[in-house]
C-alpha atoms as a PDB file:
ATOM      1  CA  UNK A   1      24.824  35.453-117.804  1.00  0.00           C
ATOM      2  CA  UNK A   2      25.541  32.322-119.914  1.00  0.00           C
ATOM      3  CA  UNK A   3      23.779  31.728-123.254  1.00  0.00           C
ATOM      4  CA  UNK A   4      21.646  28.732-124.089  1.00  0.00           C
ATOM      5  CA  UNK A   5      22.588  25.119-125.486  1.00  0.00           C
ATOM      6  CA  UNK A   6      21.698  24.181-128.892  1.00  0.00           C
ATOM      7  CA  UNK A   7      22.327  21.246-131.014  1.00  0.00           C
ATOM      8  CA  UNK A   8      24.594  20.817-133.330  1.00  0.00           C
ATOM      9  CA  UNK A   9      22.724  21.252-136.892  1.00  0.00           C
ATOM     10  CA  UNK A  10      24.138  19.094-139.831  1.00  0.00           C
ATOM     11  CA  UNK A  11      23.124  18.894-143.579  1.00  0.00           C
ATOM     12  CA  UNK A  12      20.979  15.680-143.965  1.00  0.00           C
ATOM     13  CA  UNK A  13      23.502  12.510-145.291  1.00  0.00           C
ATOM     14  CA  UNK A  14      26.585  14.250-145.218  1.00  0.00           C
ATOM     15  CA  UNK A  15      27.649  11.606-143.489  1.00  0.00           C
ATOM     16  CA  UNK A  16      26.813   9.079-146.073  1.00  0.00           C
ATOM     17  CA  UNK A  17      29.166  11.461-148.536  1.00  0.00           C
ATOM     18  CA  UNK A  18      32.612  13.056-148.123  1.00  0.00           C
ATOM     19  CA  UNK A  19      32.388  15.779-150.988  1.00  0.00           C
ATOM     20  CA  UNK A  20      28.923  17.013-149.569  1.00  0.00           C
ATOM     21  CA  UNK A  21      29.946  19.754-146.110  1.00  0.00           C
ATOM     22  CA  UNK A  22      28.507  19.450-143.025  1.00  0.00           C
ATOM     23  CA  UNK A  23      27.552  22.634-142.914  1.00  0.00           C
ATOM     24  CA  UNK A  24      24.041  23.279-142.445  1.00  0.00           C
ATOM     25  CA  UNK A  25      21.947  23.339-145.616  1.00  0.00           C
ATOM     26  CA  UNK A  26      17.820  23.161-145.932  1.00  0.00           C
ATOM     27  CA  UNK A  27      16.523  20.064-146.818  1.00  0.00           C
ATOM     28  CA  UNK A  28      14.207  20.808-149.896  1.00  0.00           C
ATOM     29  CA  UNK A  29      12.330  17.629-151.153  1.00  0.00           C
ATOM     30  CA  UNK A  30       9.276  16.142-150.992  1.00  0.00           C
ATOM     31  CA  UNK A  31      10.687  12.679-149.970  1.00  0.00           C
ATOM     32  CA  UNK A  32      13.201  14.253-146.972  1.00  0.00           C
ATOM     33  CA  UNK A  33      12.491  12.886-143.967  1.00  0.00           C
ATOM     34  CA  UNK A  34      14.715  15.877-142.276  1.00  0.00           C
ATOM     35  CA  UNK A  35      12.111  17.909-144.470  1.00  0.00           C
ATOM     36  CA  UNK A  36       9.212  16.577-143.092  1.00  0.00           C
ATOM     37  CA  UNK A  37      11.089  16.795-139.754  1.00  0.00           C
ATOM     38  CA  UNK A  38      11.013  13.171-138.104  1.00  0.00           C
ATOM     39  CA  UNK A  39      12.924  13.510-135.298  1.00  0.00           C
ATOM     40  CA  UNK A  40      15.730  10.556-135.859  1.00  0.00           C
ATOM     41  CA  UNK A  41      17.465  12.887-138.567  1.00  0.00           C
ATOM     42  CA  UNK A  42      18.703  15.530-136.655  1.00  0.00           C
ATOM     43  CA  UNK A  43      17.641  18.813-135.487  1.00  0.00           C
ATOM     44  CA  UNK A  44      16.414  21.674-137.656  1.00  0.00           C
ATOM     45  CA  UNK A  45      17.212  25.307-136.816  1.00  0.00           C
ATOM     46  CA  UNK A  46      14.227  27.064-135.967  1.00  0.00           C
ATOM     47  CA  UNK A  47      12.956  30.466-133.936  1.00  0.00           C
ATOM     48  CA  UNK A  48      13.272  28.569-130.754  1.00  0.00           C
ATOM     49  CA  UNK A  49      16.831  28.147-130.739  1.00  0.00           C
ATOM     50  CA  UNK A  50      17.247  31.515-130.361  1.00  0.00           C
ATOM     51  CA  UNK A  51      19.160  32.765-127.464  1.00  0.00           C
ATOM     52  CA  UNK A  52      17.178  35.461-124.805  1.00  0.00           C
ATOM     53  CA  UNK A  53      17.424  39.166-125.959  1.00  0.00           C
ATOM     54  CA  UNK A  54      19.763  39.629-122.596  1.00  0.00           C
ATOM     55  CA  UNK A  55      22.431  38.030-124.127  1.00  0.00           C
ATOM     56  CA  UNK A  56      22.401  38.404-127.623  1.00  0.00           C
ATOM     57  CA  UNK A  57      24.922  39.499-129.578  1.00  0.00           C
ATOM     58  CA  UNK A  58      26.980  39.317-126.817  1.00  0.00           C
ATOM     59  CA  UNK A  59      30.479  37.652-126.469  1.00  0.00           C
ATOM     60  CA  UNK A  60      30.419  34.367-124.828  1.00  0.00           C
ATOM     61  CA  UNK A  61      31.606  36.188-121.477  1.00  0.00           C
ATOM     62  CA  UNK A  62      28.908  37.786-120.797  1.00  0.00           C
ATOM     63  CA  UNK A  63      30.680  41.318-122.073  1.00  0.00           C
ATOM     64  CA  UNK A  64      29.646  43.620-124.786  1.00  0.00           C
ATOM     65  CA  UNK A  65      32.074  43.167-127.788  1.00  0.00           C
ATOM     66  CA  UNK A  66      33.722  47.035-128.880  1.00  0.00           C
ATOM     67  CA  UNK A  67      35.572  47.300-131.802  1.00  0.00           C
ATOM     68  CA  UNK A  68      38.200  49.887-131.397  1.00  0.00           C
ATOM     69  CA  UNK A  69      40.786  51.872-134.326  1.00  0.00           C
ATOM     70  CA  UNK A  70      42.385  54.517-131.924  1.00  0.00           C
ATOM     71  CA  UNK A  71      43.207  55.101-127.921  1.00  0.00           C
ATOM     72  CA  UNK A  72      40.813  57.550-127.860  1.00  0.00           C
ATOM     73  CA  UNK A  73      37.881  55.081-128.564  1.00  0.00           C
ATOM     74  CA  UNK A  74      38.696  53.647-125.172  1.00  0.00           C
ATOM     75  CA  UNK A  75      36.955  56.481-123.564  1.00  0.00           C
ATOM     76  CA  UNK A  76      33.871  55.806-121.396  1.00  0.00           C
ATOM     77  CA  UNK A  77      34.101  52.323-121.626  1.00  0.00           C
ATOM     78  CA  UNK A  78      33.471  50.325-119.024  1.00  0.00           C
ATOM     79  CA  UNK A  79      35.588  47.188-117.730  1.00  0.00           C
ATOM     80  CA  UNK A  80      31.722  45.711-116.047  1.00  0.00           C
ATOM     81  CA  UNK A  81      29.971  45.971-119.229  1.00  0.00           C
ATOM     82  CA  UNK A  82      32.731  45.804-122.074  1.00  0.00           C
ATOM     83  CA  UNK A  83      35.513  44.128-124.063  1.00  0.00           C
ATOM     84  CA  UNK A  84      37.574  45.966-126.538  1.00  0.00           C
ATOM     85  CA  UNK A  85      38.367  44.304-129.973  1.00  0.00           C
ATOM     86  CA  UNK A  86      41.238  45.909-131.780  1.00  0.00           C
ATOM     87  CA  UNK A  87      40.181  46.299-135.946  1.00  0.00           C
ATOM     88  CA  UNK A  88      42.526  44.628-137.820  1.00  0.00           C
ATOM     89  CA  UNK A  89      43.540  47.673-139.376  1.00  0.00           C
ATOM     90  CA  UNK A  90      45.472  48.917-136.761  1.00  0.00           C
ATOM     91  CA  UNK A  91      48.964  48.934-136.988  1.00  0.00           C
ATOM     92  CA  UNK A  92      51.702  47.501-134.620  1.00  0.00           C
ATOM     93  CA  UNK A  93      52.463  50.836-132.915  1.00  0.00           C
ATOM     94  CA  UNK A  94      48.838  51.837-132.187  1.00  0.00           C
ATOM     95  CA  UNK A  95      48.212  48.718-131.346  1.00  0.00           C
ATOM     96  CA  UNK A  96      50.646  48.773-128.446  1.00  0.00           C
ATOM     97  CA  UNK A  97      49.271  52.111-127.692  1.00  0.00           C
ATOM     98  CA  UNK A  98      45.232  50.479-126.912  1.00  0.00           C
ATOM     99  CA  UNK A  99      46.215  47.739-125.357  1.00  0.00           C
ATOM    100  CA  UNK A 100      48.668  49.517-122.589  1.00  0.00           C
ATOM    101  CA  UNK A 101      45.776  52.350-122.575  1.00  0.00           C
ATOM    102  CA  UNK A 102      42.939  49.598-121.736  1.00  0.00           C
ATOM    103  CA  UNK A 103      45.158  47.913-119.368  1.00  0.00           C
ATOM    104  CA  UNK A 104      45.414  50.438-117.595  1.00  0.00           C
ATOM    105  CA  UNK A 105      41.500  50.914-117.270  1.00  0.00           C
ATOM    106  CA  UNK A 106      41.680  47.122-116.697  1.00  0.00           C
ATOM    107  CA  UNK A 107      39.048  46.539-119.752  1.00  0.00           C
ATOM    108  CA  UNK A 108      39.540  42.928-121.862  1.00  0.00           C
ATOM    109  CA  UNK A 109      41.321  42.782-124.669  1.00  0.00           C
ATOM    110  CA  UNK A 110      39.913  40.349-126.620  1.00  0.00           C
ATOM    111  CA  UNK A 111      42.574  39.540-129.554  1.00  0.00           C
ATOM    112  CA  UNK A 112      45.451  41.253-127.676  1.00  0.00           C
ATOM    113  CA  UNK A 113      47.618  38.092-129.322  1.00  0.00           C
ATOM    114  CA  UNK A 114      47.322  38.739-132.756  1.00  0.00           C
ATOM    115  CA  UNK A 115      49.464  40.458-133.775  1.00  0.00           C
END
């Protein structure tokens, strides 16, 4: 299960200028080109970038992401279908506690190095 390519989507002439980001930004303007969407200034986002519904929302590994406070959020899980995310609320000792529990159940930890 692998999620679709899309471009890379850049705010129109931040090249041109180092204080503006290149983090996306709609062109407004009746004189934009990117505006008026000519296709040698870049991609736009639209609808059809959007990834297919079996995969959405999903974690690039193809698992459903599961945020988890305590052990006993670990139950009926499934190591097929999901990952466990510890909240980073959880202290040091409980923390130890979820990830030997979900080891054990052989689920993915996905921050298990933060710490």
């Amino acid at each position: 299960m692998e999620k679709r390519k899309k471009p890379s989507f850049h705010r129109q002439n931040s090249h041109r200028k180092e204080r503006v980001s290149d983090s996306w930004r709609r062109p407004r303007g009746i004189d934009s080109k990117q505006a008026l969407k000519k296709k040698y200034m870049g991609a736009r986002p639209t609808p059809g970038y959007g990834q297919p519904k079996k995969v959405r929302g999903k974690h690039p590994s193809g698992l459903e992401d599961v945020l988890v406070h305590n052990p006993k959020e670990l139950e009926g899980l499934d190591k097929e279908k999901h990952a466990v995310r510890i909240a980073h609320t959880v202290g040091k000792k409980k923390r130890l506690e979820i990830i030997k529990q979900a080891e054990e159940m052989g689920l993915k930890i996905l921050n298990k190095g933060v710490a």
